[in-house]
N, C-alpha and C. Protein backbone atom coordinates (compact mmCIF):
# COMPACT_ATOMS: atom_id res chain seq x y z
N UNK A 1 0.84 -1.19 0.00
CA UNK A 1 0.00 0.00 0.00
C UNK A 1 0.88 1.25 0.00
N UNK A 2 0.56 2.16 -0.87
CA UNK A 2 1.22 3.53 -1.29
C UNK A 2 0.96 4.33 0.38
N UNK A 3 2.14 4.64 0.69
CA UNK A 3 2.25 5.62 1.66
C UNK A 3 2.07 7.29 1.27
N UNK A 4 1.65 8.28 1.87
CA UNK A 4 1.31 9.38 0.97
C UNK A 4 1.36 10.31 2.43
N UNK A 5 2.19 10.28 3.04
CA UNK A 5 2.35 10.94 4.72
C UNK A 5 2.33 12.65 4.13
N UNK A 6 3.38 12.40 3.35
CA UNK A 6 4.03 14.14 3.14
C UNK A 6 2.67 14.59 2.37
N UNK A 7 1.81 14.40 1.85
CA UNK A 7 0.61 14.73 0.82
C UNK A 7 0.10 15.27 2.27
N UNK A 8 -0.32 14.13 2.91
CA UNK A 8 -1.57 14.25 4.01
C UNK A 8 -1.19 15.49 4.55
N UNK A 9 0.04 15.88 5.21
CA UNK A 9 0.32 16.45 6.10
C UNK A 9 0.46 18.12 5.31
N UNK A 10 0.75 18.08 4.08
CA UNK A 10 0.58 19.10 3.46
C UNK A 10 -0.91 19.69 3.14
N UNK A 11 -1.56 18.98 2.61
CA UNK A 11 -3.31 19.24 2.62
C UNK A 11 -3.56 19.21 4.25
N UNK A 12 -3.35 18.85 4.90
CA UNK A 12 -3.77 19.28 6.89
C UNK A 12 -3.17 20.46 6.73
N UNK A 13 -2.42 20.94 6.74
CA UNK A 13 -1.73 22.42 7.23
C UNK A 13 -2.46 23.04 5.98
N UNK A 14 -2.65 22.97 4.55
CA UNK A 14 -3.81 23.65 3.79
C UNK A 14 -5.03 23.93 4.11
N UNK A 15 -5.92 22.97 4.70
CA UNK A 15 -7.21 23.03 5.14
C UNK A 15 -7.05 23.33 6.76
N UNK A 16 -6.39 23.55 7.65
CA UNK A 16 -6.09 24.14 8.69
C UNK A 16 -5.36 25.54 8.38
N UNK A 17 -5.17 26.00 7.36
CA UNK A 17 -4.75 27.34 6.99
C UNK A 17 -6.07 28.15 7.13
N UNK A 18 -7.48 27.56 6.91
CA UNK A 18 -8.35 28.78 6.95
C UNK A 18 -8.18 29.23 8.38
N UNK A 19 -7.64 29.49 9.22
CA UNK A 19 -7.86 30.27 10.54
C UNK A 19 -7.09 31.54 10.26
N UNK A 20 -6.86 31.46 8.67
CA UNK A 20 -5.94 32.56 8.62
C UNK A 20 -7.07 33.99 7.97
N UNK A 21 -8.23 33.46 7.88
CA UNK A 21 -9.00 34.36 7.52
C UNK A 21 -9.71 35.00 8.66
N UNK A 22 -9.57 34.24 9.79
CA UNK A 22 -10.46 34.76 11.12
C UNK A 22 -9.47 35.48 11.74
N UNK A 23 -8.09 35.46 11.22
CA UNK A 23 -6.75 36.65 11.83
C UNK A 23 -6.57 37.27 10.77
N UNK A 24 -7.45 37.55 9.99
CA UNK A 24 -7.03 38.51 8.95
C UNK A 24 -6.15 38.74 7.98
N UNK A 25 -5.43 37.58 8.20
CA UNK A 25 -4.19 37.41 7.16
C UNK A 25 -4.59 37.30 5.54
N UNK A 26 -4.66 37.99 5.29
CA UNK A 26 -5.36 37.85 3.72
C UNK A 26 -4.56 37.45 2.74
N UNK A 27 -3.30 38.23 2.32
CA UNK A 27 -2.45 37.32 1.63
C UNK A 27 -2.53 35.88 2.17
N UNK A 28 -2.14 35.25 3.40
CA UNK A 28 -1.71 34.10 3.77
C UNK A 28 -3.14 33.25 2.85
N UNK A 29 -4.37 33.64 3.22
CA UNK A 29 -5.37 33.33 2.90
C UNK A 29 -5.79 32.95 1.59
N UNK A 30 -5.44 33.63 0.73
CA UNK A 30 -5.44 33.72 -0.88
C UNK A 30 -4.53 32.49 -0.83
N UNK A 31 -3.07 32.49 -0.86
CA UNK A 31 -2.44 31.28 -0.54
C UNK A 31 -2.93 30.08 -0.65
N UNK A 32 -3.90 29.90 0.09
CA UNK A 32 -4.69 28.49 0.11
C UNK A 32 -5.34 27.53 -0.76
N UNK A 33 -5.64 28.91 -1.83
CA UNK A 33 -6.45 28.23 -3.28
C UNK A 33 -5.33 28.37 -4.16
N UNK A 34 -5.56 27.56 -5.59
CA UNK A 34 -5.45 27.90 -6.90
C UNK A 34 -5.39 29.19 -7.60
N UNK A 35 -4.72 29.69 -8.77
CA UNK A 35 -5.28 30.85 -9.09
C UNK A 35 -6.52 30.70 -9.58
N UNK A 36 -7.08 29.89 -10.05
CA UNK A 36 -8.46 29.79 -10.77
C UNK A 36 -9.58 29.02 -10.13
N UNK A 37 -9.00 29.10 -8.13
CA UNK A 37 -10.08 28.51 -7.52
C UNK A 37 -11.40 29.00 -6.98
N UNK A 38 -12.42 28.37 -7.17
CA UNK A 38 -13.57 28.87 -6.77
C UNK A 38 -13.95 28.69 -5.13
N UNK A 39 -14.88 29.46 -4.70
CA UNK A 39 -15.47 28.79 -3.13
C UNK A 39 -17.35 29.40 -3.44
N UNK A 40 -17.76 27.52 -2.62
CA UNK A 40 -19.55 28.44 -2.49
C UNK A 40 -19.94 27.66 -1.06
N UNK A 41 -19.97 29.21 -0.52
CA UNK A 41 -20.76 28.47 0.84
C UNK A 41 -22.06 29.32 0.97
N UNK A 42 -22.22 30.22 2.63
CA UNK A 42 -23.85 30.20 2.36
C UNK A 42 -23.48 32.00 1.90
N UNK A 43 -22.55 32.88 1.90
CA UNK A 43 -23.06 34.16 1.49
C UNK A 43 -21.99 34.79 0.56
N UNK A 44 -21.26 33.64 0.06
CA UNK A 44 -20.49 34.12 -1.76
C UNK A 44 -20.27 32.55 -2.06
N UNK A 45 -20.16 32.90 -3.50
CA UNK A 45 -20.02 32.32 -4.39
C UNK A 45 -19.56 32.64 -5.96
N UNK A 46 -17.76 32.53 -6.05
CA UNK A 46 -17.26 32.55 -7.08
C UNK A 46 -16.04 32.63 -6.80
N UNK A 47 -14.96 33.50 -7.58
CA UNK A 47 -13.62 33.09 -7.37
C UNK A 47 -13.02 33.63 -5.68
N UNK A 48 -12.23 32.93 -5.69
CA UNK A 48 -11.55 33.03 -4.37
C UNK A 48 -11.03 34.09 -4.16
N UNK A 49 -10.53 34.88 -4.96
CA UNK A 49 -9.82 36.23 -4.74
C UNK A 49 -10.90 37.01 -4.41
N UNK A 50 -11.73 37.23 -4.85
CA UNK A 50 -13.11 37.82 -4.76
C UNK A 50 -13.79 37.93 -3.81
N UNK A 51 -13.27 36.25 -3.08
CA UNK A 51 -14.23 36.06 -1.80
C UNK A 51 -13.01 36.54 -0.63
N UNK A 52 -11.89 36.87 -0.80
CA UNK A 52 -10.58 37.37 -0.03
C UNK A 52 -11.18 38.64 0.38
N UNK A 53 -11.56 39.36 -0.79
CA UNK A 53 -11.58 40.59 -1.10
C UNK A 53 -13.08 41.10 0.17
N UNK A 54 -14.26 39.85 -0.12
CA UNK A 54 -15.32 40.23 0.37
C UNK A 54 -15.14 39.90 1.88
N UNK A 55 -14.45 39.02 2.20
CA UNK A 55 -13.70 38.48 3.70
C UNK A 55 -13.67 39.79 4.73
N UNK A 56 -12.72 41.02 3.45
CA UNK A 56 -11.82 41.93 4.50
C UNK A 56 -13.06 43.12 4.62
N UNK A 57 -13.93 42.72 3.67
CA UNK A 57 -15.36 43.69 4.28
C UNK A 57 -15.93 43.22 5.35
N UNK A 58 -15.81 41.89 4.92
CA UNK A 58 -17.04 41.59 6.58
C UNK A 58 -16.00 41.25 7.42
N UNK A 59 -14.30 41.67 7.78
CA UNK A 59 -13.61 41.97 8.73
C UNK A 59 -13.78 43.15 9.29
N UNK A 60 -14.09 43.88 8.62
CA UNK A 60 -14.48 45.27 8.98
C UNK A 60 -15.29 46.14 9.64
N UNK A 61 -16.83 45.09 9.31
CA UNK A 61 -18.25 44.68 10.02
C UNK A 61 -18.36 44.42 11.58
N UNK A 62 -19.71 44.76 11.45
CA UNK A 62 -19.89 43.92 13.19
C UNK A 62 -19.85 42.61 13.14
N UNK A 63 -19.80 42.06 12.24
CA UNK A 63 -19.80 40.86 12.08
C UNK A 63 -18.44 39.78 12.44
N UNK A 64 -18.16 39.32 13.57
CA UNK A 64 -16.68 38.52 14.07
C UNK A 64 -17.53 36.87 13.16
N UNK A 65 -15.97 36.06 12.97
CA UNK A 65 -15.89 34.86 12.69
C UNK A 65 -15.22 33.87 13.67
N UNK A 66 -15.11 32.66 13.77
CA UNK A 66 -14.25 31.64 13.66
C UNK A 66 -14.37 30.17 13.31
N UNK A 67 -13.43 29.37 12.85
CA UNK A 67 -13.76 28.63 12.42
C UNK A 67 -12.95 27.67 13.51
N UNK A 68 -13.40 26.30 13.58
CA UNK A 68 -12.55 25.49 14.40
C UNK A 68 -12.52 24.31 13.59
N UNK A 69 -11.62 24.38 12.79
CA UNK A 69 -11.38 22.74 11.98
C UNK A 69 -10.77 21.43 12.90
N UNK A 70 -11.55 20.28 11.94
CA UNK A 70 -11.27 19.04 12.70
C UNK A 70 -10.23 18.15 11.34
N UNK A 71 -9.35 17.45 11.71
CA UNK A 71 -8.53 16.60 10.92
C UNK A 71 -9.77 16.16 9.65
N UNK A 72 -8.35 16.55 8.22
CA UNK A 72 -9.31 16.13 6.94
C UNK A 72 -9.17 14.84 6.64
N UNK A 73 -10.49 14.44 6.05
CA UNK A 73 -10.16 13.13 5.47
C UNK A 73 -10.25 12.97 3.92
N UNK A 74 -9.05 12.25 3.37
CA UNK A 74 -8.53 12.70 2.21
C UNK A 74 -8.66 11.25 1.40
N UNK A 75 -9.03 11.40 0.15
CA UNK A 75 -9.54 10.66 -0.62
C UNK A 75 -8.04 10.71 -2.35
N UNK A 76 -7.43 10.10 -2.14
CA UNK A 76 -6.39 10.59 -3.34
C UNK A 76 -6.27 9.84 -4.74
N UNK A 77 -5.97 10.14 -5.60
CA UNK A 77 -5.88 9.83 -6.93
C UNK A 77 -4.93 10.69 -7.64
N UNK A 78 -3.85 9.97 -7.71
CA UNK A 78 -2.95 10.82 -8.01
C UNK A 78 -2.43 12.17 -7.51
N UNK A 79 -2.09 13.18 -8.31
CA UNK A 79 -2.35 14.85 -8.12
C UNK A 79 -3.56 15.29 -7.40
N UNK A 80 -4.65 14.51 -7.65
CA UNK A 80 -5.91 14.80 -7.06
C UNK A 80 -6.24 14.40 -5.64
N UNK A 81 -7.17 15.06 -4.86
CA UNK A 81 -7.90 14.64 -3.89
C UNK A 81 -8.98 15.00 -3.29
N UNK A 82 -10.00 14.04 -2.71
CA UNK A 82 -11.48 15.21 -1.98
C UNK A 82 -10.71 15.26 -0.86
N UNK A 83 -11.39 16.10 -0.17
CA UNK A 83 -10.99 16.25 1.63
C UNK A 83 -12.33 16.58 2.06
N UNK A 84 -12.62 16.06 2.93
CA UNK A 84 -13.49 16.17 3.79
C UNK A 84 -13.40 16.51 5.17
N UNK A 85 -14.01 17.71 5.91
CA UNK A 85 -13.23 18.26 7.61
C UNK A 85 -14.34 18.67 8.32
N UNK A 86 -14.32 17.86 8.95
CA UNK A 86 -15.81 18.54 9.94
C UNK A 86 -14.96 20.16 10.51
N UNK A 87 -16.21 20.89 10.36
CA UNK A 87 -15.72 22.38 11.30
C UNK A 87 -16.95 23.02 11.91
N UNK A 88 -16.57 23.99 13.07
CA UNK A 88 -17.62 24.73 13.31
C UNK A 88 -17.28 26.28 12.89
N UNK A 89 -18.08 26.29 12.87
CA UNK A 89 -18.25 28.24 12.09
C UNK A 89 -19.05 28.72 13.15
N UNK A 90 -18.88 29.75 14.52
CA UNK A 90 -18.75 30.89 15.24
C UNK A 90 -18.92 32.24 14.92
N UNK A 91 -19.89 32.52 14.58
CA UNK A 91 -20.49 33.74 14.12
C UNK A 91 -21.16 34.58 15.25
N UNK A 92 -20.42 35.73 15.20
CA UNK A 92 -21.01 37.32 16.94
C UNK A 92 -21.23 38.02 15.63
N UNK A 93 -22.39 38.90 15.84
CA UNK A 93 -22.11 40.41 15.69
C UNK A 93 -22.39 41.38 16.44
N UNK A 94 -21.18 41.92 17.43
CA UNK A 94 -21.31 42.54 18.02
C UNK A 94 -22.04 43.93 18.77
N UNK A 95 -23.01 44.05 17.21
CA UNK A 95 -23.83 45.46 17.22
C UNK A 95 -24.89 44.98 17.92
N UNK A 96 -25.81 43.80 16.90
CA UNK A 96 -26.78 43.21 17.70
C UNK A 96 -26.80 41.88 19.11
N UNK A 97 -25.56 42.03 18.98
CA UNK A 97 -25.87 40.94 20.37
C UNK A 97 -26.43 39.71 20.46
N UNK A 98 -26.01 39.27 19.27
CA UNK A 98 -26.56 37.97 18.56
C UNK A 98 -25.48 37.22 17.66
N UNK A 99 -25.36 35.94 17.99
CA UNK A 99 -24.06 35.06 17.47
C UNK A 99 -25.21 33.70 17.11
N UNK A 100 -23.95 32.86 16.66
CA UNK A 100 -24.70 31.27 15.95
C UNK A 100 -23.37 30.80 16.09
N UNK A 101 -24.17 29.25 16.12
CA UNK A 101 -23.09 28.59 16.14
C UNK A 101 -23.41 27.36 14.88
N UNK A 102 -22.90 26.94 14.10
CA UNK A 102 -22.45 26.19 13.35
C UNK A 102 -21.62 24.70 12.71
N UNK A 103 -22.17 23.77 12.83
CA UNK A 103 -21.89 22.68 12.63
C UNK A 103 -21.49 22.18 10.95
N UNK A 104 -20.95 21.94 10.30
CA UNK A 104 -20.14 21.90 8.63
C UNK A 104 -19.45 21.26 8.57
N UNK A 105 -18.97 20.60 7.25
CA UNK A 105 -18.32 19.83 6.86
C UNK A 105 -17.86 21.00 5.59
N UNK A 106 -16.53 20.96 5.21
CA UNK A 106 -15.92 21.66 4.30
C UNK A 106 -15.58 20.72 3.20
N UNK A 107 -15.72 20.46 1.95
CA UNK A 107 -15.95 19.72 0.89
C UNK A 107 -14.71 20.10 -0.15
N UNK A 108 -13.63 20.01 0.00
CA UNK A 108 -12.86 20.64 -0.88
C UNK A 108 -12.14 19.78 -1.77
N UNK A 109 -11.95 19.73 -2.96
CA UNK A 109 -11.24 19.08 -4.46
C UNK A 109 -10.01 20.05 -4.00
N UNK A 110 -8.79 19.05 -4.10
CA UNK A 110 -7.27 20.08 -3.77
C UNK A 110 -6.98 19.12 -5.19
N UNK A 111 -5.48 20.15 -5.48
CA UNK A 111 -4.96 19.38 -6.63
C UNK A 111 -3.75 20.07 -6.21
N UNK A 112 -2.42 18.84 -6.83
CA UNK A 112 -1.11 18.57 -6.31
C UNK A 112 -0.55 19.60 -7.91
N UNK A 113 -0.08 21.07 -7.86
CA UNK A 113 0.46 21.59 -9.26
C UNK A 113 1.69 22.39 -8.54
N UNK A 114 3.04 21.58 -9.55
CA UNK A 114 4.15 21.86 -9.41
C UNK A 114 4.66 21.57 -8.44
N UNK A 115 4.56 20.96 -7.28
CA UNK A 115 4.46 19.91 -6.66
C UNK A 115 3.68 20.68 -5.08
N UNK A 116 2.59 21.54 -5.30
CA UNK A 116 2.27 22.36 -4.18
C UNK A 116 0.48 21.60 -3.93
N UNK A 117 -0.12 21.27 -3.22
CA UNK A 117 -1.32 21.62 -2.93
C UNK A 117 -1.97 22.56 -2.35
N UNK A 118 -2.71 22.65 -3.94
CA UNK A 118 -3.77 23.61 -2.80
C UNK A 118 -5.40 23.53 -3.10
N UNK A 119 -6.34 24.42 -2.58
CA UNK A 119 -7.77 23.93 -3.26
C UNK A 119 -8.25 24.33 -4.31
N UNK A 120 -8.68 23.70 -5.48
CA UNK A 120 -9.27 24.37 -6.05
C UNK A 120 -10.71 24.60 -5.84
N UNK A 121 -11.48 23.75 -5.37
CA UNK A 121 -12.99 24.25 -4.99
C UNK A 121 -13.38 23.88 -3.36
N UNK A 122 -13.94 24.75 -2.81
CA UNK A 122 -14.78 24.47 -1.22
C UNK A 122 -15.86 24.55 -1.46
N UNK A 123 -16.71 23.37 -0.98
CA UNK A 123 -18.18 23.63 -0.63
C UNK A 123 -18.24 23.63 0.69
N UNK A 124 -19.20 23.47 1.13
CA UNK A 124 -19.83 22.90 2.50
C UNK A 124 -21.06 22.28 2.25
N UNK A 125 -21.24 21.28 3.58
CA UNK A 125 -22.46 20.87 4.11
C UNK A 125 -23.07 20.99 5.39
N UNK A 126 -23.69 21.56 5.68
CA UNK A 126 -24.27 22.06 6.77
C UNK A 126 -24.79 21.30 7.82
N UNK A 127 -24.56 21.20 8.80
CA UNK A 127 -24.95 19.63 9.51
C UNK A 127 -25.86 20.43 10.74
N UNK A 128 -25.59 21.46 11.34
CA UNK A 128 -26.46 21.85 12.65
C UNK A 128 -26.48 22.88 12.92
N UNK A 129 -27.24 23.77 13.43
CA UNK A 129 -26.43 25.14 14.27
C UNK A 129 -27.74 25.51 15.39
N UNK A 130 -26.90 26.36 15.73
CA UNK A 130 -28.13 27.36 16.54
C UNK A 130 -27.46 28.43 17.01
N UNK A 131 -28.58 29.53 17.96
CA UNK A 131 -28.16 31.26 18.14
C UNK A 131 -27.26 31.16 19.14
N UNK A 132 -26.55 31.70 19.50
CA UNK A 132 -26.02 32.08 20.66
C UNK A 132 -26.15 33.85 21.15
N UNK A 133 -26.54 33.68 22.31
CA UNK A 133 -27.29 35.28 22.44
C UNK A 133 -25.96 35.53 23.87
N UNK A 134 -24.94 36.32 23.34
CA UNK A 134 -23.77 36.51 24.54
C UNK A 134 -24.22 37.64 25.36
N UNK A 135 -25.08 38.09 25.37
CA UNK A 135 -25.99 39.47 26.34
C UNK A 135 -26.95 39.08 26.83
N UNK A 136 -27.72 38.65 27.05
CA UNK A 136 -29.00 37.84 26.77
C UNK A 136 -30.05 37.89 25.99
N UNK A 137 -31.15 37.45 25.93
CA UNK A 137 -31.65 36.99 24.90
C UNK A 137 -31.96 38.06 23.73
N UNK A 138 -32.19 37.99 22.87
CA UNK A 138 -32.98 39.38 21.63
C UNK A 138 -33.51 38.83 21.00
N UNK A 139 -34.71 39.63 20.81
CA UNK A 139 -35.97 39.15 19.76
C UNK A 139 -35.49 38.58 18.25
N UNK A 140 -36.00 36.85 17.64
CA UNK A 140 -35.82 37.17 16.52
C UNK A 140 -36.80 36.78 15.65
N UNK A 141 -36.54 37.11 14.10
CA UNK A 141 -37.84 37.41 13.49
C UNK A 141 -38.08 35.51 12.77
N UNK A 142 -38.74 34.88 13.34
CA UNK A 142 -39.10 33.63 12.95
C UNK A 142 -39.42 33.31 11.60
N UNK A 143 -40.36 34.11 11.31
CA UNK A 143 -40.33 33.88 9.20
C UNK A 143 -38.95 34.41 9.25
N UNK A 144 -38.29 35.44 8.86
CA UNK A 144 -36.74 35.34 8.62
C UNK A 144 -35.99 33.70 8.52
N UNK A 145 -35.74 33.42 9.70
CA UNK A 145 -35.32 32.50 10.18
C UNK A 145 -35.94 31.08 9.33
N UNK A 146 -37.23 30.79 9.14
CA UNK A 146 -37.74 29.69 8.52
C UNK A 146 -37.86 29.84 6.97
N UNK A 147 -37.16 30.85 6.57
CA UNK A 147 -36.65 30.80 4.73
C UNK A 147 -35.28 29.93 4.57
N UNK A 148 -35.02 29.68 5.89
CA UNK A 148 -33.59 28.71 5.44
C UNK A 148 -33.63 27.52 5.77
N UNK A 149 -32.70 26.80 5.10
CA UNK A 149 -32.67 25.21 5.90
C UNK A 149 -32.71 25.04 7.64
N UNK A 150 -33.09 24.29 8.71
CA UNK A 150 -33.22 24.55 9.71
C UNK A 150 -31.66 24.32 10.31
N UNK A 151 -30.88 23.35 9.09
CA UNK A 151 -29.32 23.71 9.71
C UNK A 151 -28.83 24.36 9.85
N UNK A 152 -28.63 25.50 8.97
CA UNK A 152 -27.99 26.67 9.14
C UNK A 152 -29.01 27.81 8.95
N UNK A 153 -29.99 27.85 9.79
CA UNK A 153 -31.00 28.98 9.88
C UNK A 153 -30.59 30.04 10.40
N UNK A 154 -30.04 30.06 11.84
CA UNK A 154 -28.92 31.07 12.40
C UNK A 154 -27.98 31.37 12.04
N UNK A 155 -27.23 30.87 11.19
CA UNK A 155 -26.23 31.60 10.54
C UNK A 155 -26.47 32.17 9.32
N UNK A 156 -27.65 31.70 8.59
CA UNK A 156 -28.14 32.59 7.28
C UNK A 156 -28.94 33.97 7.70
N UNK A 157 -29.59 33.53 9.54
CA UNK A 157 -30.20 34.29 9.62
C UNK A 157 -28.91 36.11 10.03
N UNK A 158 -28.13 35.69 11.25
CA UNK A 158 -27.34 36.05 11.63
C UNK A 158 -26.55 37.16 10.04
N UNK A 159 -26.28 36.34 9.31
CA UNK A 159 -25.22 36.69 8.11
C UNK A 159 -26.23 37.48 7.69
N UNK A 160 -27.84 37.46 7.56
CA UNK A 160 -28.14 38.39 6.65
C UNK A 160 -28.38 39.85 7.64
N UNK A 161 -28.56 39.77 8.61
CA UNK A 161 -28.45 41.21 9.38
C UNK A 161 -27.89 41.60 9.45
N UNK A 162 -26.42 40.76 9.01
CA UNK A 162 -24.96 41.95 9.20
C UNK A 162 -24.63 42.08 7.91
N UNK A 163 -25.36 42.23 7.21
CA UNK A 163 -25.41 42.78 5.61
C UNK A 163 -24.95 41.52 4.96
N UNK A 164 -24.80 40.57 5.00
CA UNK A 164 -24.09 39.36 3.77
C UNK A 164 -25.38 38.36 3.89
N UNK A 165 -26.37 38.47 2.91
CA UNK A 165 -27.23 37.96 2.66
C UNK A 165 -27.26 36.35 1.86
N UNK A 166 -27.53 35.46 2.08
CA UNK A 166 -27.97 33.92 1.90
C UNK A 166 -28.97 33.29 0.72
N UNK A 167 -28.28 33.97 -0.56
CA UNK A 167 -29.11 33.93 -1.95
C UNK A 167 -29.82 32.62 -2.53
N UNK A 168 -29.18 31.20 -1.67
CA UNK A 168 -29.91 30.46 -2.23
C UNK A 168 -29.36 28.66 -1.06
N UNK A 169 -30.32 27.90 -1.63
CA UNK A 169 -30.22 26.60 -0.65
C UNK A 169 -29.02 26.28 -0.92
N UNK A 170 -28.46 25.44 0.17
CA UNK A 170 -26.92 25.01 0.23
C UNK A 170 -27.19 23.29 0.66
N UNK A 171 -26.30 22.63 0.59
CA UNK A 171 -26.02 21.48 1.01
C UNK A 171 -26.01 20.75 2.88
N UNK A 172 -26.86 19.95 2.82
CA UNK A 172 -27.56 20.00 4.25
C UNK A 172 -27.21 18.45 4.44
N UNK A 173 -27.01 17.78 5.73
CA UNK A 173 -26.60 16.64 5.97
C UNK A 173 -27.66 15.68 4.99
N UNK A 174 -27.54 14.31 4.54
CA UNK A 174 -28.22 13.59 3.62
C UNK A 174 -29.11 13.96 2.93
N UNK A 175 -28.90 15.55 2.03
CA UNK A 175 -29.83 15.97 1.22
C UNK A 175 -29.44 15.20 -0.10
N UNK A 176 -30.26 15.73 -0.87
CA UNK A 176 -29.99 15.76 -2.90
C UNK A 176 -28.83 16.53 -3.23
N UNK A 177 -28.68 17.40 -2.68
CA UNK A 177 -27.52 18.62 -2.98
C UNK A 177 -26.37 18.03 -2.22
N UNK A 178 -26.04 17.44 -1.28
CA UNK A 178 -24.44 17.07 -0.65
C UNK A 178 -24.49 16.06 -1.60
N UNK A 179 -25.66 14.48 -2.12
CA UNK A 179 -25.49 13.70 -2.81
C UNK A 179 -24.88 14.29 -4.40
N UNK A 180 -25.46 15.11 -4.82
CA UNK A 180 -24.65 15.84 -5.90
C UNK A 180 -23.33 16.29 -5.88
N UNK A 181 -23.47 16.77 -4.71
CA UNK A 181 -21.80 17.67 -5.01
C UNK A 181 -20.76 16.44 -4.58
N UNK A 182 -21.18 14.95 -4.14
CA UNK A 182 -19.99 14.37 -3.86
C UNK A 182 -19.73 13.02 -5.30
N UNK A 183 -21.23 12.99 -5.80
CA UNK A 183 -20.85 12.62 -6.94
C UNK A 183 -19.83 13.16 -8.14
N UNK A 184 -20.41 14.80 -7.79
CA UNK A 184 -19.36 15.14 -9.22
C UNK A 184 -17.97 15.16 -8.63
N UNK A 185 -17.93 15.28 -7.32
CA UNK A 185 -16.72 15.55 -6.92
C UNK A 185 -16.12 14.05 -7.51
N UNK A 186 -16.30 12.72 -6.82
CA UNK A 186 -15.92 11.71 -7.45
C UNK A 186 -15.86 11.90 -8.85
N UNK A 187 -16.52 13.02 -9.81
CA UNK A 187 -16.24 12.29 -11.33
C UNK A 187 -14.91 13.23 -11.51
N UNK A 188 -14.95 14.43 -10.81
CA UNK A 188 -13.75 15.23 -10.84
C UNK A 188 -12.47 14.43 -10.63
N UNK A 189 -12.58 13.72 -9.29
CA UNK A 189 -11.48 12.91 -9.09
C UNK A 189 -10.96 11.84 -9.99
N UNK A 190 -11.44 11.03 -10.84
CA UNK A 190 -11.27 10.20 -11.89
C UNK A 190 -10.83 10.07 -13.48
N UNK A 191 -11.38 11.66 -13.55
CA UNK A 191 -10.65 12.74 -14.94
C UNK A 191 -9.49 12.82 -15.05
């Protein structure tokens, strides 16, 4: 059996690099993808530089992040690989006094070019969340809240009051949509 230590350990310190967006490191951040990599989670979707760019706005915001990644699990084929990382996503915004907490899986296709990995696409799948109220409690608006999946209702809800709005359904533990995105991912991997 093919040993692949130095791969693993290089994609772990890649997909443990996003904490570099919750310290603001933005170059470091860009770093992480491809030049021609994409990301879609719940409030952008398209190239990565783009979403760097939209990062250092909502650094700017009342809106705080963090993410807490768990060890990826890596699927390889050659140059190629899926990774799969359970994480939680930690969302305050400090104006309103209202946070979420977040349960995800990060879905990322990395590819091995020139002998570097990095990602070219992130999804997510959304596995749980709920509010966290660090003041105590504040009113919230329930239709708001029930336009989203009930996994990540607080954080679509949360994200859209601090201006980064939640344009469309995302990938939810044993939906149609995670079953999609891990099929193509497999056809990606096999190309």
């Amino acid at each position: 059996m093919e040993t692949r230590v130095e791969d693993r350990l290089q994609i772990t310190d890649l997909i443990t690099g996003w904490m570099r967006r919750d310290l603001g490191q933005w170059e470091e951040l860009r770093d992480l993808f491809h030049a021609d990599g994409v990301i879609e989670i719940t409030w952008y979707e398209g190239p990565f530089n783009e979403f760097v760019d939209r990062s250092m706005e909502m650094g700017a915001s009342d809106f705080r992040t963090k993410h807490l990644i768990g060890t990826p699990v890596v699927t390889f084929n050659g140059d190629r690989a899926i990774v799969e990382t359970n994480a939680m996503i930690v969302g305050d915004n400090v104006k309103l006094n209202l946070g979420c907490e977040t349960h995800n899986r990060f879905y990322d296709l990395v590819e091995k070019r020139d002998g570097v990995w990095k990602i070219v696409k992130r999804q997510s799948v959304y596995d749980m969340g709920s509010f966290i109220f660090p003041c105590g409690l504040v009113e919230i608006e329930a239709d708001v809240v029930a336009r989203y999946p009930r996994e990540y209702a607080a954080l679509a809800y949360v994200l859209e009051k601090s201006g980064f709005p939640v344009d469309r359904v995302f990938a939810t533990r044993g939906s149609e949509l995670e079953r999609k995105m891990k099929s193509d991912a497999r056809a990606w991997l096999i190309t």
